[in-house]
PDB file of N, CA and C in Angstrom:
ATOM      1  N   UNK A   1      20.139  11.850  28.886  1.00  0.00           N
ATOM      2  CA  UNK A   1      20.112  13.225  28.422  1.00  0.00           C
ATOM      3  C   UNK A   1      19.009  13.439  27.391  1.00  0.00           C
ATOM      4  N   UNK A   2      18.941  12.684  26.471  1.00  0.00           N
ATOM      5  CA  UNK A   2      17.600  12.929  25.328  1.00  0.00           C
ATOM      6  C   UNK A   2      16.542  12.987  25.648  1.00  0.00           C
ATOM      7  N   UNK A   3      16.394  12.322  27.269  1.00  0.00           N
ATOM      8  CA  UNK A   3      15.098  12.033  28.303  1.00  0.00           C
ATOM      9  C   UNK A   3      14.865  13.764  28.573  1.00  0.00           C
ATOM     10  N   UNK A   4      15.668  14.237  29.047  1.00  0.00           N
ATOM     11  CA  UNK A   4      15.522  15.643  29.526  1.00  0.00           C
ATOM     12  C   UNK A   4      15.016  16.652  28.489  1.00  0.00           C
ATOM     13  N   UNK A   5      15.903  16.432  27.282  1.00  0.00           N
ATOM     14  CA  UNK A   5      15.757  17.225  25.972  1.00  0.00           C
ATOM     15  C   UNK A   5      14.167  17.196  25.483  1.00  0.00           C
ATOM     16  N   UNK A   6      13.261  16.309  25.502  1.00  0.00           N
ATOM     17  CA  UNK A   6      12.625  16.103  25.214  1.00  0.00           C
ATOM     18  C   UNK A   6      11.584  16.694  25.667  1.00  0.00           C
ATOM     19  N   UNK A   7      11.619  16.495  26.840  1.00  0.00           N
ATOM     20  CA  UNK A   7      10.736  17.140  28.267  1.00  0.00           C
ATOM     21  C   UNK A   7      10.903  17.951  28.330  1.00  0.00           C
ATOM     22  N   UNK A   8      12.024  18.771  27.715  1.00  0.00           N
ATOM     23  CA  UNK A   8      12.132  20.384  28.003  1.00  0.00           C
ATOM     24  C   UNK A   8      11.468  20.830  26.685  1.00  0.00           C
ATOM     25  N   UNK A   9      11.683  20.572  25.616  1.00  0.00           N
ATOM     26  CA  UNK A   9      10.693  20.877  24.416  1.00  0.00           C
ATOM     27  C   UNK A   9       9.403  20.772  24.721  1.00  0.00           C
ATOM     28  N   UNK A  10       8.679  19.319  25.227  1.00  0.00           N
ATOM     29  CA  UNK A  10       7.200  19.588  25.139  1.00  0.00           C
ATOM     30  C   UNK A  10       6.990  20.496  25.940  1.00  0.00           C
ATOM     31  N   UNK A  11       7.864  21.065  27.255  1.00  0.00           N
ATOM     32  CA  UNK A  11       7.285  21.589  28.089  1.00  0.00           C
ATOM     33  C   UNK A  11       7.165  23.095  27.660  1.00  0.00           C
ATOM     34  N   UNK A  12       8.266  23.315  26.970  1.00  0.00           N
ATOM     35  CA  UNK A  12       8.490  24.622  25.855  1.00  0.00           C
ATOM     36  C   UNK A  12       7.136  24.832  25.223  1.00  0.00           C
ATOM     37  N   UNK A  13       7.069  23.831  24.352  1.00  0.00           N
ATOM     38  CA  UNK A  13       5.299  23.808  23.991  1.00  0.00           C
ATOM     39  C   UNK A  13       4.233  24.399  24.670  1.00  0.00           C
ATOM     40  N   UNK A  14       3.967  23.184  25.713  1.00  0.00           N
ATOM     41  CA  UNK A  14       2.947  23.075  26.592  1.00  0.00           C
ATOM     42  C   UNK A  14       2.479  25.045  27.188  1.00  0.00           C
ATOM     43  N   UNK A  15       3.711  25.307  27.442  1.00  0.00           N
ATOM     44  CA  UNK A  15       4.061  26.590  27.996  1.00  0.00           C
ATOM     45  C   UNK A  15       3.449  27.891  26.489  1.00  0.00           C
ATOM     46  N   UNK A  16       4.254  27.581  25.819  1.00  0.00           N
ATOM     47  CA  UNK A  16       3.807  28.686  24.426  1.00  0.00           C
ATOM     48  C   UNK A  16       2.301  28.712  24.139  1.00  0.00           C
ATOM     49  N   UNK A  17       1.711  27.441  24.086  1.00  0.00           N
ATOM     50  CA  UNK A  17       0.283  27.498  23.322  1.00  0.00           C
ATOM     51  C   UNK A  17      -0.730  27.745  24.606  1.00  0.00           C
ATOM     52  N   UNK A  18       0.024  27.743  26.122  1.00  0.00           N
ATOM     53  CA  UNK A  18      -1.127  27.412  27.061  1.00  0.00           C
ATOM     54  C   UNK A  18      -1.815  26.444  27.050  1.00  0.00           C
ATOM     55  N   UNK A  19      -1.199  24.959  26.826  1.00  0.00           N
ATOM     56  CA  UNK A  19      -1.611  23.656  26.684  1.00  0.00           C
ATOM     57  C   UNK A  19      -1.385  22.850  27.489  1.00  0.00           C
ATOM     58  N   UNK A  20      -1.908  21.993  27.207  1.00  0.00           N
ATOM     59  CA  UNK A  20      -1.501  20.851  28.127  1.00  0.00           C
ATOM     60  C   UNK A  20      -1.651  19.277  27.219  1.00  0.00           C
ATOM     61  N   UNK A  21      -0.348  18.791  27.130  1.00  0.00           N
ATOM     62  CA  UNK A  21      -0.205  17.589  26.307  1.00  0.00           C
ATOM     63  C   UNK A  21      -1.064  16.657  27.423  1.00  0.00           C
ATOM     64  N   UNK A  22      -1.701  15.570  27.033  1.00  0.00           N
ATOM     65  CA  UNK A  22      -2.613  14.501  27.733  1.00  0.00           C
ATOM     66  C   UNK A  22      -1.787  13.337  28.249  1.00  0.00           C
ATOM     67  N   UNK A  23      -1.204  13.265  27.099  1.00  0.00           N
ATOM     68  CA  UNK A  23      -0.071  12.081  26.798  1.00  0.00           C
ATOM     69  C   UNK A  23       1.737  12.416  26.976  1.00  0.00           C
ATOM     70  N   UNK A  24       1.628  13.481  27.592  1.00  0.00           N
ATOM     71  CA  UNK A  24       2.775  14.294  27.104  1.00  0.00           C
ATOM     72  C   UNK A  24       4.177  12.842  27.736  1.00  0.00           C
ATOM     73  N   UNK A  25       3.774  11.972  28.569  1.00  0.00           N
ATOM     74  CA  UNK A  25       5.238  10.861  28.861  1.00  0.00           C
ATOM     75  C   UNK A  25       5.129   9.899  27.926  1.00  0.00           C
ATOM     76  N   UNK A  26       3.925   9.587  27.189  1.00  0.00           N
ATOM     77  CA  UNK A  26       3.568   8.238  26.142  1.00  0.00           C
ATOM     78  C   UNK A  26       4.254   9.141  24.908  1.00  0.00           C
ATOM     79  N   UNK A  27       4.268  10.213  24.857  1.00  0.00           N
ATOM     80  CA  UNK A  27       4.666  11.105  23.886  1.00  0.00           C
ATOM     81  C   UNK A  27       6.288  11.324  23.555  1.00  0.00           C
ATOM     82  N   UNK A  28       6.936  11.489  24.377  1.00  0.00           N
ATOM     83  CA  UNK A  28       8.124  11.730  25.148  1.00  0.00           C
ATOM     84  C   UNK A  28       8.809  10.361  25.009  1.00  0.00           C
ATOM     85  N   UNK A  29       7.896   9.214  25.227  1.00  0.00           N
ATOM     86  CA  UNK A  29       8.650   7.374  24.847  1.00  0.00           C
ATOM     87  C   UNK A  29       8.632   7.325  23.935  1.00  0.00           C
ATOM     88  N   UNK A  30       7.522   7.664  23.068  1.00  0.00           N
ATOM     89  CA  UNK A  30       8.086   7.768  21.461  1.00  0.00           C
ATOM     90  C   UNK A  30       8.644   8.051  20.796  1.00  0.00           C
ATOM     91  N   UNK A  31       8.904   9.383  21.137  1.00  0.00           N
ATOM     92  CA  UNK A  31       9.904  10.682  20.787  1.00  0.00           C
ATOM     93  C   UNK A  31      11.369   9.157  20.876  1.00  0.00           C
ATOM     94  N   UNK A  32      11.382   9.236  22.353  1.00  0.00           N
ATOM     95  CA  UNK A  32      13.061   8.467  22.836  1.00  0.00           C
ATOM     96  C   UNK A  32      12.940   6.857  22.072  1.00  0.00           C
ATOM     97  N   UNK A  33      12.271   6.317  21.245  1.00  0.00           N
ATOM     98  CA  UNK A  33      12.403   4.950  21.408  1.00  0.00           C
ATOM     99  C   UNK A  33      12.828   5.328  19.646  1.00  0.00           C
ATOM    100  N   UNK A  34      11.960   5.970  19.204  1.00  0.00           N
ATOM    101  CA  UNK A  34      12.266   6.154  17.585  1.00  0.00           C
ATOM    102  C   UNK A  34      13.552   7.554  17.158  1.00  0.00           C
ATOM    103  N   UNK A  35      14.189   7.898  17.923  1.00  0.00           N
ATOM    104  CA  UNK A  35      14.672   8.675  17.235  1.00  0.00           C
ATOM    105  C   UNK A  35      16.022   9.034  18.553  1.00  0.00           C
ATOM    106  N   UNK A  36      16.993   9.081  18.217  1.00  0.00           N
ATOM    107  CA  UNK A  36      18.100   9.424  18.869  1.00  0.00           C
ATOM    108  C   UNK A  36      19.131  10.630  18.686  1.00  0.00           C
ATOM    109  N   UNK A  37      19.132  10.994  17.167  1.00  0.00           N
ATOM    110  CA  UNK A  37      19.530  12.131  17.017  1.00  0.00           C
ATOM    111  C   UNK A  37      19.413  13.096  17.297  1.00  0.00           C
ATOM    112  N   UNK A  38      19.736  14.517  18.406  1.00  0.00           N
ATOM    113  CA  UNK A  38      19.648  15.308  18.764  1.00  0.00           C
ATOM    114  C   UNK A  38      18.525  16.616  17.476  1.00  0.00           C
ATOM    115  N   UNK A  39      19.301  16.843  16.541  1.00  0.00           N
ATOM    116  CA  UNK A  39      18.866  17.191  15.467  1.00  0.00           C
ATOM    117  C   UNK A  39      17.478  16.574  14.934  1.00  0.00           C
ATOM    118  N   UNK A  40      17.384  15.224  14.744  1.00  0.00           N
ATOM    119  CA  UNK A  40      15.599  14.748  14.569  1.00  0.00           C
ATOM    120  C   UNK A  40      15.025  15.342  15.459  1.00  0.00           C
ATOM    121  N   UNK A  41      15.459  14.660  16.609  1.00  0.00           N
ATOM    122  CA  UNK A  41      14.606  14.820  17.954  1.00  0.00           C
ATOM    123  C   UNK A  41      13.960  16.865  17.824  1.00  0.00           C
ATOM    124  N   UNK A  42      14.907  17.373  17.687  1.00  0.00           N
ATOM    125  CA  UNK A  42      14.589  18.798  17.916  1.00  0.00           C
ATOM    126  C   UNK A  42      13.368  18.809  16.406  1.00  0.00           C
ATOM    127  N   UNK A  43      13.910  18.725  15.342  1.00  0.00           N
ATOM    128  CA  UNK A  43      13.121  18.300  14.321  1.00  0.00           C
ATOM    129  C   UNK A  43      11.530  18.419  14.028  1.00  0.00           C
ATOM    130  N   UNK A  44      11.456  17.230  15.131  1.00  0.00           N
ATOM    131  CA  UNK A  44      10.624  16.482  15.353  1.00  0.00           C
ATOM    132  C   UNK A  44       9.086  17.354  16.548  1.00  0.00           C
ATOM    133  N   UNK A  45       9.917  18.257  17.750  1.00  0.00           N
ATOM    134  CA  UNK A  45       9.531  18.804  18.056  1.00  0.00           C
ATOM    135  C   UNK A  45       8.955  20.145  17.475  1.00  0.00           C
ATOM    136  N   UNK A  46       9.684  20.763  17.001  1.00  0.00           N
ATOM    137  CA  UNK A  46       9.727  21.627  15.954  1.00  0.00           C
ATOM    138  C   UNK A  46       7.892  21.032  15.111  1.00  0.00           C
ATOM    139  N   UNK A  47       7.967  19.975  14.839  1.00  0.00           N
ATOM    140  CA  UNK A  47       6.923  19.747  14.200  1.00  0.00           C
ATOM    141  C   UNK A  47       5.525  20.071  14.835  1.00  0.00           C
ATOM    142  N   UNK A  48       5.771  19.512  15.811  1.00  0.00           N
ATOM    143  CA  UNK A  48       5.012  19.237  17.237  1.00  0.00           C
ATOM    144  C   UNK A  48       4.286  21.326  17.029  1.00  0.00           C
ATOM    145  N   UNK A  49       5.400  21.424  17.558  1.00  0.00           N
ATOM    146  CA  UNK A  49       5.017  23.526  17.268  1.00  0.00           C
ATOM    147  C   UNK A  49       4.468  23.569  16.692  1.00  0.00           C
ATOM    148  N   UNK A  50       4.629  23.590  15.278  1.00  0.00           N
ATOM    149  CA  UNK A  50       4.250  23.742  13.965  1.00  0.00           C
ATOM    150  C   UNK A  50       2.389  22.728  13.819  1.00  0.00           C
ATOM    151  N   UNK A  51       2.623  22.114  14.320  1.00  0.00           N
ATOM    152  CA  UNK A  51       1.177  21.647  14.519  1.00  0.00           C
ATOM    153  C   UNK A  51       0.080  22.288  15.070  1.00  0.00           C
ATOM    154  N   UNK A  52       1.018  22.774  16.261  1.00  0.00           N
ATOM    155  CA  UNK A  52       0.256  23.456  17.479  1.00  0.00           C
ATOM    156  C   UNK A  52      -0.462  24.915  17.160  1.00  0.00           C
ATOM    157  N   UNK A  53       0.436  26.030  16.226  1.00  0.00           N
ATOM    158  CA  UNK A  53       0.395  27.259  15.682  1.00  0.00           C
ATOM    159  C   UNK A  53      -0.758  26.490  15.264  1.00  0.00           C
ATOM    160  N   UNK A  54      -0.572  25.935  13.406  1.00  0.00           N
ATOM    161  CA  UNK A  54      -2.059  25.424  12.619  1.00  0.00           C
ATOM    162  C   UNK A  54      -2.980  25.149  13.482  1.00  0.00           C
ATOM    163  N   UNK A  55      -2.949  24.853  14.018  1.00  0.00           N
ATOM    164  CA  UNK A  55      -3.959  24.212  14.417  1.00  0.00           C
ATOM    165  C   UNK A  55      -5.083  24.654  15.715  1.00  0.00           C
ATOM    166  N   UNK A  56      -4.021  25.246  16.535  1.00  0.00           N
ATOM    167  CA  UNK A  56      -4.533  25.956  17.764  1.00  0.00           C
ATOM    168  C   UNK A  56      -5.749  25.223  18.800  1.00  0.00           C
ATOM    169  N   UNK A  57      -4.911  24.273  19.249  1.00  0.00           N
ATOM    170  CA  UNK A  57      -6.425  23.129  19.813  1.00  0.00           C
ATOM    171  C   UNK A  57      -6.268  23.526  21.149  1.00  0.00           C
ATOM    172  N   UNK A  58      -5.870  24.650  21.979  1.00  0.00           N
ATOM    173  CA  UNK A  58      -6.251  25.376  23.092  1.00  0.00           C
ATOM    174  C   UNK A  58      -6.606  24.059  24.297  1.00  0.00           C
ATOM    175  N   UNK A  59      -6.277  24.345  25.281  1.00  0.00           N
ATOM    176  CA  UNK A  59      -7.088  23.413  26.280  1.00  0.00           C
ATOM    177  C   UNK A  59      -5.899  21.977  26.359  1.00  0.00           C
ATOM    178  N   UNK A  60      -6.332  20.579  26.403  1.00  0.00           N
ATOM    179  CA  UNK A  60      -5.544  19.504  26.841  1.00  0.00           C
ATOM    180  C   UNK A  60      -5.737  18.794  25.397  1.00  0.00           C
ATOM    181  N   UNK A  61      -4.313  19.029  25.171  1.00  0.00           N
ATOM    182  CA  UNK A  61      -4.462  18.182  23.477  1.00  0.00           C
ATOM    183  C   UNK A  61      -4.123  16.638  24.009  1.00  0.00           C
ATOM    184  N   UNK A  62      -3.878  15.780  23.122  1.00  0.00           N
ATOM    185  CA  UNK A  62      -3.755  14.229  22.940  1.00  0.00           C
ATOM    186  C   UNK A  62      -2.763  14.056  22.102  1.00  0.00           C
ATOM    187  N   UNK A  63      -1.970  14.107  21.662  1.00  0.00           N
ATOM    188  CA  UNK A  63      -0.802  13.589  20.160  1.00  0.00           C
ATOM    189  C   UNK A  63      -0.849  12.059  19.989  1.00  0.00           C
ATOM    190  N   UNK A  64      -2.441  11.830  19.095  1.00  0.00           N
ATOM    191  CA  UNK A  64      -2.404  10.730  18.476  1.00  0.00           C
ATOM    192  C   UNK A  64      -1.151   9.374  17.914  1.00  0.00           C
ATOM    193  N   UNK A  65      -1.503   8.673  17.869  1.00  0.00           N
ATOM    194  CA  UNK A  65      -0.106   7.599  17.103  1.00  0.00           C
ATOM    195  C   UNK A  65      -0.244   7.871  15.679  1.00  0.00           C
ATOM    196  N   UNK A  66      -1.382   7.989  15.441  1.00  0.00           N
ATOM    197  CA  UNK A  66      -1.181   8.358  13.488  1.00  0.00           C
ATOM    198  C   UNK A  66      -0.426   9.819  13.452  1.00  0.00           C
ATOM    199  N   UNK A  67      -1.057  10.623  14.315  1.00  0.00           N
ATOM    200  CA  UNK A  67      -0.116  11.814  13.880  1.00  0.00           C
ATOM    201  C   UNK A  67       1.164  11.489  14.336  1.00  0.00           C
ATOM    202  N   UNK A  68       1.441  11.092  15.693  1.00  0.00           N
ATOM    203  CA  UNK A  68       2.924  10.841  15.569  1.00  0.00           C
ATOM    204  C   UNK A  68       3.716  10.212  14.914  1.00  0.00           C
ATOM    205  N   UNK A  69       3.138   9.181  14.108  1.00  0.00           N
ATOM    206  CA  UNK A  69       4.036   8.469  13.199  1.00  0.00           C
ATOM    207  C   UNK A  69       3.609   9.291  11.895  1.00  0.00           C
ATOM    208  N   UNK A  70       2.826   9.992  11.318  1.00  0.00           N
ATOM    209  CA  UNK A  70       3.057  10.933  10.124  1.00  0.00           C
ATOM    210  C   UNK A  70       4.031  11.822  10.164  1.00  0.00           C
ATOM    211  N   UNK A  71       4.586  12.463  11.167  1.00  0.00           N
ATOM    212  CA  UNK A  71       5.375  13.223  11.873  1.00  0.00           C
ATOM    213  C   UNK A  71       6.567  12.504  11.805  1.00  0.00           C
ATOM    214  N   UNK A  72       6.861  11.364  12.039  1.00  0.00           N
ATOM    215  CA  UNK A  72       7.684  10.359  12.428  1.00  0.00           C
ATOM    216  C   UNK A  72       8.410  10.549  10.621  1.00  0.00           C
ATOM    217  N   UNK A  73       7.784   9.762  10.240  1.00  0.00           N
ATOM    218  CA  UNK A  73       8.035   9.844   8.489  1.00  0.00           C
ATOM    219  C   UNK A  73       8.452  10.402   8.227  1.00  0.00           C
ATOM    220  N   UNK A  74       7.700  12.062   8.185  1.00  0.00           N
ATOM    221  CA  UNK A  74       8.147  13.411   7.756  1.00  0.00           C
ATOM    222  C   UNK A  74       9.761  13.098   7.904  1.00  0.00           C
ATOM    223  N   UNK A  75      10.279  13.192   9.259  1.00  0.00           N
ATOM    224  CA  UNK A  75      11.449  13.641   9.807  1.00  0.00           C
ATOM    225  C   UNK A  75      12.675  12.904   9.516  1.00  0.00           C
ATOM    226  N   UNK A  76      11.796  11.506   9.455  1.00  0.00           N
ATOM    227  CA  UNK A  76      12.838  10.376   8.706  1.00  0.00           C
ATOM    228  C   UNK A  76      13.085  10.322   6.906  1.00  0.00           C
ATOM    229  N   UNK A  77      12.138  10.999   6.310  1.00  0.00           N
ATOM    230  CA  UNK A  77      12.522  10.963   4.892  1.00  0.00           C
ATOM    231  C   UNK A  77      13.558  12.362   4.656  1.00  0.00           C
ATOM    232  N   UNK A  78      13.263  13.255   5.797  1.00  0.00           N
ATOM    233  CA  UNK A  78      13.734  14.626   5.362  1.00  0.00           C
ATOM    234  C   UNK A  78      15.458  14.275   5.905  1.00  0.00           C
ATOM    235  N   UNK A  79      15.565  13.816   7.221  1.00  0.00           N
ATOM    236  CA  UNK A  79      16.759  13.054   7.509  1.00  0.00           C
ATOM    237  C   UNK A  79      17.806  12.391   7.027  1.00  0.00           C
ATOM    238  N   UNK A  80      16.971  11.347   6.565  1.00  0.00           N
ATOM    239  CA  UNK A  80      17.761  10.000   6.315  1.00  0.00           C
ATOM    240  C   UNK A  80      17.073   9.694   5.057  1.00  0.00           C
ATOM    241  N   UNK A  81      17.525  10.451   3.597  1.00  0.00           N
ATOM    242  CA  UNK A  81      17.204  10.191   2.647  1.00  0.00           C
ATOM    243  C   UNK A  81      17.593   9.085   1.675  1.00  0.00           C
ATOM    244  N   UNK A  82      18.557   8.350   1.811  1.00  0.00           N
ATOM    245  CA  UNK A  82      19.243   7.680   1.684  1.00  0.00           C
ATOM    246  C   UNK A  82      18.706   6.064   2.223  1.00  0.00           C
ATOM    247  N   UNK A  83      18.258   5.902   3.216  1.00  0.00           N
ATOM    248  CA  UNK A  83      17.711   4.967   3.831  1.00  0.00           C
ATOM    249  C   UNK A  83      16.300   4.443   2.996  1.00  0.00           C
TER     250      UNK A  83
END
């Protein structure tokens, strides 16, 4: 199920900005390997948006590993403060 959730967000994306993720399944394994919580996961996407608005990179983006793990961080300190 988180497989689906996921894929339906980027595709949510992909769809809003008129984009096209490059990486969007290497993207999607990351998403599923680091994060299980429904709530991150959405989070997390959410970020993904929020990137996309700033930034507006039109055309076939890439979602780097540095940005995904800056992203990654973000979601885990805002999360799991405690940890």
């Amino acid at each position: 199920m988180t497989r689906g959730v996921i894929e339906a967000q980027l595709a949510t994306i992909e769809h809003a900005w008129g984009i096209r993720i490059a990486n969007r399944s290497q993207l999607r394994d990351w998403i599923e390997e680091s994060l299980t919580d429904p709530v991150e996961i959405l989070s997390f996407t959410t970020s993904i948006n929020t990137w996309m608005a700033l930034n507006q990179p039109g055309g076939t983006v890439t979602v780097s590993r540095p940005l995904f793990e800056n992203m990654l961080a973000s979601i885990q300190r805002r999360h799991r403060p405690n940890r």
